[in-house]
Protein backbone atom coordinates (compact mmCIF):
# COMPACT_ATOMS: atom_id res chain seq x y z
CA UNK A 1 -39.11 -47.43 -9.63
CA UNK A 2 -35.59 -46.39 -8.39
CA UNK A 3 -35.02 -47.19 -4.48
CA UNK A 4 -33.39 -44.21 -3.86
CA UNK A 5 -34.14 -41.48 -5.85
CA UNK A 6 -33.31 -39.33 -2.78
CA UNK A 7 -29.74 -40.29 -3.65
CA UNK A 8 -29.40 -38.35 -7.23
CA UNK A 9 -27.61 -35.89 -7.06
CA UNK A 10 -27.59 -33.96 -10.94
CA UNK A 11 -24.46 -32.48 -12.11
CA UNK A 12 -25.79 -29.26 -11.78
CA UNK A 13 -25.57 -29.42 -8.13
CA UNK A 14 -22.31 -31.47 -8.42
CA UNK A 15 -21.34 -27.85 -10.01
CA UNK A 16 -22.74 -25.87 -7.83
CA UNK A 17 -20.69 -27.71 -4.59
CA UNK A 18 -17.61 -27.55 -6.44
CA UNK A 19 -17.60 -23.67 -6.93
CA UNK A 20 -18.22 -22.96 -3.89
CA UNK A 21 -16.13 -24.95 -1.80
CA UNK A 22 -13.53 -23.20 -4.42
CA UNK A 23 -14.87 -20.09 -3.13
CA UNK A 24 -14.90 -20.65 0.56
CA UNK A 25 -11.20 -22.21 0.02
CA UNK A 26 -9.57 -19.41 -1.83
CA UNK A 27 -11.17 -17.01 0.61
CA UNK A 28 -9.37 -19.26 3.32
CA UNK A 29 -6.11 -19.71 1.90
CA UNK A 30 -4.15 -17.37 3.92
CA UNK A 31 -3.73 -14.65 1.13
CA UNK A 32 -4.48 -11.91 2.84
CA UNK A 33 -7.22 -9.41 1.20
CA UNK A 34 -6.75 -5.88 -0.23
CA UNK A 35 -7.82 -3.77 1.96
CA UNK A 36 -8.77 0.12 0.69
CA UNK A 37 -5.70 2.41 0.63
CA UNK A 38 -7.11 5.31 1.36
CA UNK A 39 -6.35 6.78 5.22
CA UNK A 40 -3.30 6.54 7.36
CA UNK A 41 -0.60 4.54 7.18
CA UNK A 42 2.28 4.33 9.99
CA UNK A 43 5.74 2.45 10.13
CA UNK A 44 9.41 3.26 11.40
CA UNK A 45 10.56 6.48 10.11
CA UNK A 46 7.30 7.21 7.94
CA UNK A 47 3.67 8.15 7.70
CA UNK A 48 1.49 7.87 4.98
CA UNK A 49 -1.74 9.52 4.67
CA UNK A 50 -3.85 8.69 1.48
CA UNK A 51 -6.43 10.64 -0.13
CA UNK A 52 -8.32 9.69 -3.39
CA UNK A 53 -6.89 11.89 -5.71
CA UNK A 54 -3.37 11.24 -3.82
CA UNK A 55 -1.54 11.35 -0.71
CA UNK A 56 1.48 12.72 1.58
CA UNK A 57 4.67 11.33 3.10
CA UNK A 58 6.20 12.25 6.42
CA UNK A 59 10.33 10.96 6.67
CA UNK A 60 12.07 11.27 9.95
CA UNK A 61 13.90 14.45 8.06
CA UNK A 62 11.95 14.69 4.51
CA UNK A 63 8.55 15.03 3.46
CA UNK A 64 7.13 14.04 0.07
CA UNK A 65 3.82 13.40 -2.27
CA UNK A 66 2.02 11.15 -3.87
CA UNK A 67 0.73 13.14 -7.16
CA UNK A 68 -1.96 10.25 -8.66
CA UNK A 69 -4.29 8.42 -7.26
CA UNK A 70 -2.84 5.14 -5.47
CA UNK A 71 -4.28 2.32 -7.61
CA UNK A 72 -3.25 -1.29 -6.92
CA UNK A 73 -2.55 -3.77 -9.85
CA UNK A 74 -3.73 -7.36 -9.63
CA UNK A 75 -0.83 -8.72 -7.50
CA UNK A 76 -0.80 -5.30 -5.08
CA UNK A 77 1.47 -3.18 -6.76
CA UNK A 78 1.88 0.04 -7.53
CA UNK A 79 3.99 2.55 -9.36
CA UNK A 80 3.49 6.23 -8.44
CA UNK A 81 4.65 10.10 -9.41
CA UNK A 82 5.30 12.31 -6.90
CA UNK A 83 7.89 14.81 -5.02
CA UNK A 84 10.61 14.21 -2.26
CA UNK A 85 11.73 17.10 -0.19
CA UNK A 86 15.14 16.84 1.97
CA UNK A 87 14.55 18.28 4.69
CA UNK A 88 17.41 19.28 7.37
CA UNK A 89 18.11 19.93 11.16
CA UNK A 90 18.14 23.41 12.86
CA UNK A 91 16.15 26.12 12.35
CA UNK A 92 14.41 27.36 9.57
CA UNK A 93 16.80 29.89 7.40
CA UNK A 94 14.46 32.49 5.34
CA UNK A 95 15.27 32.60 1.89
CA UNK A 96 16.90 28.77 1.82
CA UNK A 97 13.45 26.86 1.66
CA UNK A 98 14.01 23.26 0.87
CA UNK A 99 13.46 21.95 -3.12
CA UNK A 100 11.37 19.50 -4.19
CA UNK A 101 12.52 17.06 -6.30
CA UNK A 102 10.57 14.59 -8.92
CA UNK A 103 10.45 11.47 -7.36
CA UNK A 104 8.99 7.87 -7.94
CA UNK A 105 7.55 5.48 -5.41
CA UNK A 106 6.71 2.32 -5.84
CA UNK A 107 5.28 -1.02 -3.38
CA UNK A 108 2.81 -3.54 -2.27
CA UNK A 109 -0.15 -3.86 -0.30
CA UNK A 110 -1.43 -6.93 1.30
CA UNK A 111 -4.29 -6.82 3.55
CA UNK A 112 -3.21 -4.05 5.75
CA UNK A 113 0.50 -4.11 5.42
CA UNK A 114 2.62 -2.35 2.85
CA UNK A 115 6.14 -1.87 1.86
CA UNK A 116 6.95 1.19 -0.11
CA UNK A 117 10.29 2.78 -1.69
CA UNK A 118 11.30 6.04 -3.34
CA UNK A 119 13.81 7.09 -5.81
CA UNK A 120 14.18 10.69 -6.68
CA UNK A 121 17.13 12.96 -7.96
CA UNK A 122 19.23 13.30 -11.00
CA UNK A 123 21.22 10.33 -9.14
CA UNK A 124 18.32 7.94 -8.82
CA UNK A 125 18.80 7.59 -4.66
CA UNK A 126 16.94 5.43 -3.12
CA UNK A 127 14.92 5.57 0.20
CA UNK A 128 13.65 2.72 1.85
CA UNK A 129 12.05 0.24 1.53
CA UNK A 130 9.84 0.90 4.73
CA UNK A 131 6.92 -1.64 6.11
CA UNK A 132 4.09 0.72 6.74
CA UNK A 133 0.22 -0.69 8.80
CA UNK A 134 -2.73 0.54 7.78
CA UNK A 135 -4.45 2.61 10.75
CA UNK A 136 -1.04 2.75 12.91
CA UNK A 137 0.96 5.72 14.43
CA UNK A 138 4.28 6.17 12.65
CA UNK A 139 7.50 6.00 14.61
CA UNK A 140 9.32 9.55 13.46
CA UNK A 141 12.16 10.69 14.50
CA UNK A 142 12.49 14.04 13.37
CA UNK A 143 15.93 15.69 12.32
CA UNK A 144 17.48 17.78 15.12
């Protein structure tokens, strides 16, 4: 008779302790979590609302869209279609409405922080990057 068969442990449970420590660690590691995109999302000189099917962009002097659904890629990323419209000071002028213009827009998202960027244009400019919070008021400062 063994004196402590209490002792055994099988390497089934050896298994079972090893995955989940894993678990527990990479859940602790620091990395912060995806969190959903959809809702507001507020930095310096932007807003971002996100919808399912989309979203829309408030500049300081510009507004834009999102035309596809913002999906996130394995590391966070995305890639999206959508429009960029200058916008300018002063009043309104009938019959000189601002053109939107294809634009791209691409970024990251981890946990609820984001950086996004936007090129648009026959010349390719570029706007941004801007750090954007999920759930926080944007800081605009709109054209004069």
């Amino acid at each position: 008779m063994d004196p402590a068969p209490h002792r055994r442990i099988s390497f089934s449970h050896w298994a079972v302790a090893f995955l989940t420590a894993t678990a527990l660690l990479g859940a602790c590691d620091g990395t912060p979590t995806a969190v959903d995109p959809v809702g507001s999302w507020g930095g310096e000189g932007i807003r971002l609302d996100v919808a399912a099917a989309g979203g829309t962009l408030e500049f300081d002097c510009a507004v834009g869209t999102i035309d596809a659904p913002l999906v996130l890629d394995e590391n966070g990323a995305f890639v999206l279609p959508g429009t960029f419209t200058l916008g300018h000071g002063g009043p309104d002028i009938e019959g000189q409405e601002p053109v939107p213009v294809e634009a791209t827009f691409t970024g990251t998202v981890a946990g609820d922080r984001m950086t996004l960027e936007g090129r648009f244009g026959a010349e390719d400019t570029r706007i941004g990057p801007y750090s954007l919070r999920k759930d926080r008021d944007p800081l605009l400062r709109k054209c004069q």
